[in-house]
PDB file of N, CA and C in Angstrom:
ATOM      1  N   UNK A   1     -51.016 -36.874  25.713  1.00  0.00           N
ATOM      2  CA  UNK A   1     -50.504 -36.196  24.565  1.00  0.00           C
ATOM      3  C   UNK A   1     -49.171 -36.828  24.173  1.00  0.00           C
ATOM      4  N   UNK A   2     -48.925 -37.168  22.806  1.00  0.00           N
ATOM      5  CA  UNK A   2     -47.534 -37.888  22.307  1.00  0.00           C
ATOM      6  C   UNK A   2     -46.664 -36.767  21.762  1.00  0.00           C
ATOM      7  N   UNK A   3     -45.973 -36.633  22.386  1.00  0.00           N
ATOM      8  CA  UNK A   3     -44.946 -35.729  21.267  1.00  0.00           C
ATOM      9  C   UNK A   3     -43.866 -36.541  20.674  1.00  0.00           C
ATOM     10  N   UNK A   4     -43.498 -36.246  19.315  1.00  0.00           N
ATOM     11  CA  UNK A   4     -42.749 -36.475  18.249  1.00  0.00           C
ATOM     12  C   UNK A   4     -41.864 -35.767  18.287  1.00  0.00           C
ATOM     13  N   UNK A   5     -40.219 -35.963  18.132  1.00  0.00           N
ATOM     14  CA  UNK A   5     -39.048 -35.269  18.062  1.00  0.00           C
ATOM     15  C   UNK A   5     -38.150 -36.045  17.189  1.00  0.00           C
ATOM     16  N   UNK A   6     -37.207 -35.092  16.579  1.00  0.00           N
ATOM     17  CA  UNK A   6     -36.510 -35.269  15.791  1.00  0.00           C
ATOM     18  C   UNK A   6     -35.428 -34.292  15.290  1.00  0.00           C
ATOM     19  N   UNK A   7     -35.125 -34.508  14.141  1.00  0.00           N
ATOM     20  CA  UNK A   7     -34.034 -33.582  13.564  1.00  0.00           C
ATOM     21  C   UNK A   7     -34.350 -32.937  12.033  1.00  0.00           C
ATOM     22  N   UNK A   8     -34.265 -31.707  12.143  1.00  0.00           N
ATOM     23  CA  UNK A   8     -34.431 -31.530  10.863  1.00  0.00           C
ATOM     24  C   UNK A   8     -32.993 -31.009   9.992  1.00  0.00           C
ATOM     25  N   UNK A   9     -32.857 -30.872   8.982  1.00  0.00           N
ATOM     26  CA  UNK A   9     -32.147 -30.995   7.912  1.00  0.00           C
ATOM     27  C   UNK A   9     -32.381 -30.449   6.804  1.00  0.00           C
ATOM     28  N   UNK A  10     -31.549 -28.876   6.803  1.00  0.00           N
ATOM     29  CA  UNK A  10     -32.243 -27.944   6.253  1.00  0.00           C
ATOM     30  C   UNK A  10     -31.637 -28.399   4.558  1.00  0.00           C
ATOM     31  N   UNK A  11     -30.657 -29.354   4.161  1.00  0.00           N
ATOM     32  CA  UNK A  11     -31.026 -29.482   3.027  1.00  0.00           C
ATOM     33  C   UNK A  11     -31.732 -30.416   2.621  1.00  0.00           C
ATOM     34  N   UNK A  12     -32.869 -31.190   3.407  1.00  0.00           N
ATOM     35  CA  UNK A  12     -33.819 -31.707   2.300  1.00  0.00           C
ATOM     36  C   UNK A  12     -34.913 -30.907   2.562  1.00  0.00           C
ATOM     37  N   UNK A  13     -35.074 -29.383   2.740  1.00  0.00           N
ATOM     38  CA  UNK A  13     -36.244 -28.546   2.513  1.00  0.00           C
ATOM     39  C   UNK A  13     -35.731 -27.011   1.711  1.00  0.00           C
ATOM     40  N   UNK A  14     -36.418 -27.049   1.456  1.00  0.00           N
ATOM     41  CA  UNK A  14     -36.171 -25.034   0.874  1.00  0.00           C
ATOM     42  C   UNK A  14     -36.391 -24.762   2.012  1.00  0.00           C
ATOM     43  N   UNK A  15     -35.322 -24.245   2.819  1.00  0.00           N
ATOM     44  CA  UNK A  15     -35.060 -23.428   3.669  1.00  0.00           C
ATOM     45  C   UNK A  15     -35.218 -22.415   4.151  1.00  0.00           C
ATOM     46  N   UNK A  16     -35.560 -21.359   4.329  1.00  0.00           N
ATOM     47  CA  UNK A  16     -35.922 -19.859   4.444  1.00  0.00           C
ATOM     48  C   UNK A  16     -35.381 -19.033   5.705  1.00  0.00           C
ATOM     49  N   UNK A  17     -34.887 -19.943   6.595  1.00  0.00           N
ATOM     50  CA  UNK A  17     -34.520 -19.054   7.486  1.00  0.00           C
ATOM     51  C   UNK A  17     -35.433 -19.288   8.997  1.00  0.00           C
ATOM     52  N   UNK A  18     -35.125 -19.018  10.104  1.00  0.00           N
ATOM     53  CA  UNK A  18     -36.001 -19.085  11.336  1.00  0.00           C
ATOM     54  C   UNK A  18     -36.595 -17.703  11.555  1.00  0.00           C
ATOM     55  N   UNK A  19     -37.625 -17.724  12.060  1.00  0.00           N
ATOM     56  CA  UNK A  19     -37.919 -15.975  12.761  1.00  0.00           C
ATOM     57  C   UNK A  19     -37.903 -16.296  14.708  1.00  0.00           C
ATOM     58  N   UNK A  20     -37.976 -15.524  15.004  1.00  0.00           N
ATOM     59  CA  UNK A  20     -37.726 -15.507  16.369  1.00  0.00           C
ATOM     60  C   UNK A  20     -37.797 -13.781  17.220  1.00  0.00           C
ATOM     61  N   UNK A  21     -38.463 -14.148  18.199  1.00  0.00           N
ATOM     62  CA  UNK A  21     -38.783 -12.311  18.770  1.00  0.00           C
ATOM     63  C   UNK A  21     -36.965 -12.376  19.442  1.00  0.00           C
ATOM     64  N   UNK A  22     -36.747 -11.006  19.383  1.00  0.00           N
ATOM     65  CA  UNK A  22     -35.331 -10.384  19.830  1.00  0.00           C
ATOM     66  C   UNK A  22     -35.415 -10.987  20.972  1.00  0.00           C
ATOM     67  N   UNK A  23     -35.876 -11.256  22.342  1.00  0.00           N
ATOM     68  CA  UNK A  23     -35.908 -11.541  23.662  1.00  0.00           C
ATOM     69  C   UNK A  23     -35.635 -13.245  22.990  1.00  0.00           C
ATOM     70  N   UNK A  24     -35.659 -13.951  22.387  1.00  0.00           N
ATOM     71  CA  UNK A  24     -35.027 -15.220  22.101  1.00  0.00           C
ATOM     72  C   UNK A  24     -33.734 -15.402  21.702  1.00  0.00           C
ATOM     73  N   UNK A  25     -33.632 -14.779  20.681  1.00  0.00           N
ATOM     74  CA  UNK A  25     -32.782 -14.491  20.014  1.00  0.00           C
ATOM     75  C   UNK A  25     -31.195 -14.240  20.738  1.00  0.00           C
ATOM     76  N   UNK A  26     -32.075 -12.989  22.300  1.00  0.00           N
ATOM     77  CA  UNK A  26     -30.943 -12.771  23.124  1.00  0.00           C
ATOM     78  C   UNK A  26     -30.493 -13.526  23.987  1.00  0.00           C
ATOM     79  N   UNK A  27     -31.729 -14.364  24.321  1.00  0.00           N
ATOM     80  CA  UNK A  27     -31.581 -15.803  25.407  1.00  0.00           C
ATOM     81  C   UNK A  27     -30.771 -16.874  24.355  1.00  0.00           C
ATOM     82  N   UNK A  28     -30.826 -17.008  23.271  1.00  0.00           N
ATOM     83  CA  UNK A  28     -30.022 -18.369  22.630  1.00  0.00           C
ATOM     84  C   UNK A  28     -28.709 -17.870  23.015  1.00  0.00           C
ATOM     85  N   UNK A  29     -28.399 -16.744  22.442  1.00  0.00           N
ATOM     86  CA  UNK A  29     -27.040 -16.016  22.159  1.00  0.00           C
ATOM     87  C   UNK A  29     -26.216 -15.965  23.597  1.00  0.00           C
ATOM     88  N   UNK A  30     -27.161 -15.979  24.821  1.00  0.00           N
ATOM     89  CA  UNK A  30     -26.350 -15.845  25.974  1.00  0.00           C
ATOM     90  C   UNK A  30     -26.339 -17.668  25.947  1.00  0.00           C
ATOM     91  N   UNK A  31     -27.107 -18.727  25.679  1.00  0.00           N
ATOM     92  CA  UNK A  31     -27.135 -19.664  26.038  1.00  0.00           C
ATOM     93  C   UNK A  31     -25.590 -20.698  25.477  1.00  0.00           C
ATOM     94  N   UNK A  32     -25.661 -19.536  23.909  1.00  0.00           N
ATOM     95  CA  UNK A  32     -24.590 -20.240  23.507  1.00  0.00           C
ATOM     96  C   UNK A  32     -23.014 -19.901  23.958  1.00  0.00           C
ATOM     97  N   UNK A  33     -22.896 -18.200  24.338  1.00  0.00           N
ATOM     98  CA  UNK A  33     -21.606 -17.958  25.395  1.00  0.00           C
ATOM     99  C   UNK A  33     -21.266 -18.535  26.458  1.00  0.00           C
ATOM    100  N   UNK A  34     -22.092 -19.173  27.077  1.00  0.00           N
ATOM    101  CA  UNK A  34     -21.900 -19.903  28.461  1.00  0.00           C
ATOM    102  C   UNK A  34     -21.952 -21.428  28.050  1.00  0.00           C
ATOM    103  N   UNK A  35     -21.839 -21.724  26.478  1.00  0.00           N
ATOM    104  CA  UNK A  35     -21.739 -23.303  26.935  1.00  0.00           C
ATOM    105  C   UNK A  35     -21.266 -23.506  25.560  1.00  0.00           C
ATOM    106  N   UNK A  36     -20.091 -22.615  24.856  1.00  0.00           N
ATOM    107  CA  UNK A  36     -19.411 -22.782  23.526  1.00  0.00           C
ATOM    108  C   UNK A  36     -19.512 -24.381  23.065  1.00  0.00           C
ATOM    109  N   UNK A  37     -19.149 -25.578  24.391  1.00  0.00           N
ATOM    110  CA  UNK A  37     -18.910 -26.720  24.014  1.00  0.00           C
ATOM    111  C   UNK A  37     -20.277 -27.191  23.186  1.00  0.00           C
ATOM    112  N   UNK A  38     -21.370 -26.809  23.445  1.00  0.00           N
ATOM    113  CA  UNK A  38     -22.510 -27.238  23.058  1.00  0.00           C
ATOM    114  C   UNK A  38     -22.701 -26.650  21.048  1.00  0.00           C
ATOM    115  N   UNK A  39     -22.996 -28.414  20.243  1.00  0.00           N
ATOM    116  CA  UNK A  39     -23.140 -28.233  19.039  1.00  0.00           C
ATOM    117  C   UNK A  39     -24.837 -28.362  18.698  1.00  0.00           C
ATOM    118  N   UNK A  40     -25.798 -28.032  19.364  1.00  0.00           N
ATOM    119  CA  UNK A  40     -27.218 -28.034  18.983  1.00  0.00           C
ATOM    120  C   UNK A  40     -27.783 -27.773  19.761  1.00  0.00           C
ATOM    121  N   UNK A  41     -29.223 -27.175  19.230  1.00  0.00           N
ATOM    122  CA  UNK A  41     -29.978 -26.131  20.477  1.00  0.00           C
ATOM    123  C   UNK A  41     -31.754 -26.783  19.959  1.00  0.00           C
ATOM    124  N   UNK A  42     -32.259 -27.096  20.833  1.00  0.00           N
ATOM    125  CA  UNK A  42     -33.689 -27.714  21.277  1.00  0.00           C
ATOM    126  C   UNK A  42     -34.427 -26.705  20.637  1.00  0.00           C
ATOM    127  N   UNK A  43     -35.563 -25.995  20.193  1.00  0.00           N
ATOM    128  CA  UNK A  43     -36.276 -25.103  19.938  1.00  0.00           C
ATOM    129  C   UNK A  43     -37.652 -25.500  20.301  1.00  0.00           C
ATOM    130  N   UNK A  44     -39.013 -25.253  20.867  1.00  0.00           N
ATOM    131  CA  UNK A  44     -40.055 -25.477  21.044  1.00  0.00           C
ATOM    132  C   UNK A  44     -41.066 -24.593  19.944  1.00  0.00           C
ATOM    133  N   UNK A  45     -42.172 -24.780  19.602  1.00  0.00           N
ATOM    134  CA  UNK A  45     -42.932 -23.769  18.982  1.00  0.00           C
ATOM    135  C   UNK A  45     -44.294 -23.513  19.148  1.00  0.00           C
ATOM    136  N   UNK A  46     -44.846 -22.805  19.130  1.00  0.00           N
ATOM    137  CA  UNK A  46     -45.956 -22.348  19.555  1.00  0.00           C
ATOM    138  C   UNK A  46     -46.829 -23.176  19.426  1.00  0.00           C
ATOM    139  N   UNK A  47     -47.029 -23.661  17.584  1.00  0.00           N
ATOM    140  CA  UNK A  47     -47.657 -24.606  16.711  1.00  0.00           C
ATOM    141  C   UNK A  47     -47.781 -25.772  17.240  1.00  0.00           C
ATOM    142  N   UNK A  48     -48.998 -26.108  18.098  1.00  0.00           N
ATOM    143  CA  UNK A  48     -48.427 -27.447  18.274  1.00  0.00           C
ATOM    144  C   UNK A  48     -48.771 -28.806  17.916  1.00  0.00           C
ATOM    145  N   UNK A  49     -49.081 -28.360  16.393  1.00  0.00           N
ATOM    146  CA  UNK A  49     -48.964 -29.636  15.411  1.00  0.00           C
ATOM    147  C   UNK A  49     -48.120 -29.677  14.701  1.00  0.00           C
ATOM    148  N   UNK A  50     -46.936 -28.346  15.212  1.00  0.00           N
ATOM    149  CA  UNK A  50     -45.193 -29.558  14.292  1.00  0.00           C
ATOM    150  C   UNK A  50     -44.366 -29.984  15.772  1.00  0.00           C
ATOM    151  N   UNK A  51     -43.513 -30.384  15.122  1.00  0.00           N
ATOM    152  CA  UNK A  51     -43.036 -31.464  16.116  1.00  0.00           C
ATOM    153  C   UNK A  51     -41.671 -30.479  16.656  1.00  0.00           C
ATOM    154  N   UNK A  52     -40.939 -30.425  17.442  1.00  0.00           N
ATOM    155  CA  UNK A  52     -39.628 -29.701  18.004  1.00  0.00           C
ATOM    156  C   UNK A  52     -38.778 -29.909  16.982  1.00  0.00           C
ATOM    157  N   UNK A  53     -37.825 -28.962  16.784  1.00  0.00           N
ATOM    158  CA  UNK A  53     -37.137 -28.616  15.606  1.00  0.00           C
ATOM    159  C   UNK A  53     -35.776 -28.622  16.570  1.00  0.00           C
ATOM    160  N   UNK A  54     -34.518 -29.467  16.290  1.00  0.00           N
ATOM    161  CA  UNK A  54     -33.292 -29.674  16.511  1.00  0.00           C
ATOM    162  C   UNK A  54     -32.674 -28.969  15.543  1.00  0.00           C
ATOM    163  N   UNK A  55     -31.747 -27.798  15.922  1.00  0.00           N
ATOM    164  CA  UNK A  55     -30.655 -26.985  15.210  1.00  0.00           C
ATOM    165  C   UNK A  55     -29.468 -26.764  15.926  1.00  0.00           C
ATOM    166  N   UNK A  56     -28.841 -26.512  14.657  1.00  0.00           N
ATOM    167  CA  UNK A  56     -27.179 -27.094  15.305  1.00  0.00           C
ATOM    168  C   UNK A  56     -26.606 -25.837  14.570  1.00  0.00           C
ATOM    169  N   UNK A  57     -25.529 -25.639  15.211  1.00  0.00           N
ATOM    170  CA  UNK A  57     -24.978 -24.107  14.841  1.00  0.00           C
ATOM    171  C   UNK A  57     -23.111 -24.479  14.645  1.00  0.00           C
ATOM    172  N   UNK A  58     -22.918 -23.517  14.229  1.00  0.00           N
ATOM    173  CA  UNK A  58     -21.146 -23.668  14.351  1.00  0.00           C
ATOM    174  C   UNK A  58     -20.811 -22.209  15.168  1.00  0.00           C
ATOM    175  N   UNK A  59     -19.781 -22.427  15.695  1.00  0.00           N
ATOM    176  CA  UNK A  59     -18.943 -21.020  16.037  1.00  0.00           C
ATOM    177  C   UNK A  59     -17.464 -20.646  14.879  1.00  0.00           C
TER     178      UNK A  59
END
């Protein structure tokens, strides 16, 4: 199996927003208190004919 990775770049798409169940949501949020230094977070998805989605956050 090949997986494809990359970065996406929410302004060359209409954007809409991520969904995510609360139990993620609460795991990013602790992931990002314990490691402030960190500017981007890996995401996996269920789908697995898109490719991993790279997002980057600010504090």
């Amino acid at each position: 199996m090949e997986l494809d990775t990359g970065t996406f770049n929410p302004d060359e798409f209409s954007w809409q927003g991520l969904m995510m169940t609360p139990a993620a949501a609460a795991h990013i949020r602790d992931l990002v208190s314990q490691q402030p230094d960190k500017q981007g977070l890996r995401l996996g998805i269920k789908n697995q004919r898109l490719p991993p989605v790279l997002v980057t956050y600010s504090s």
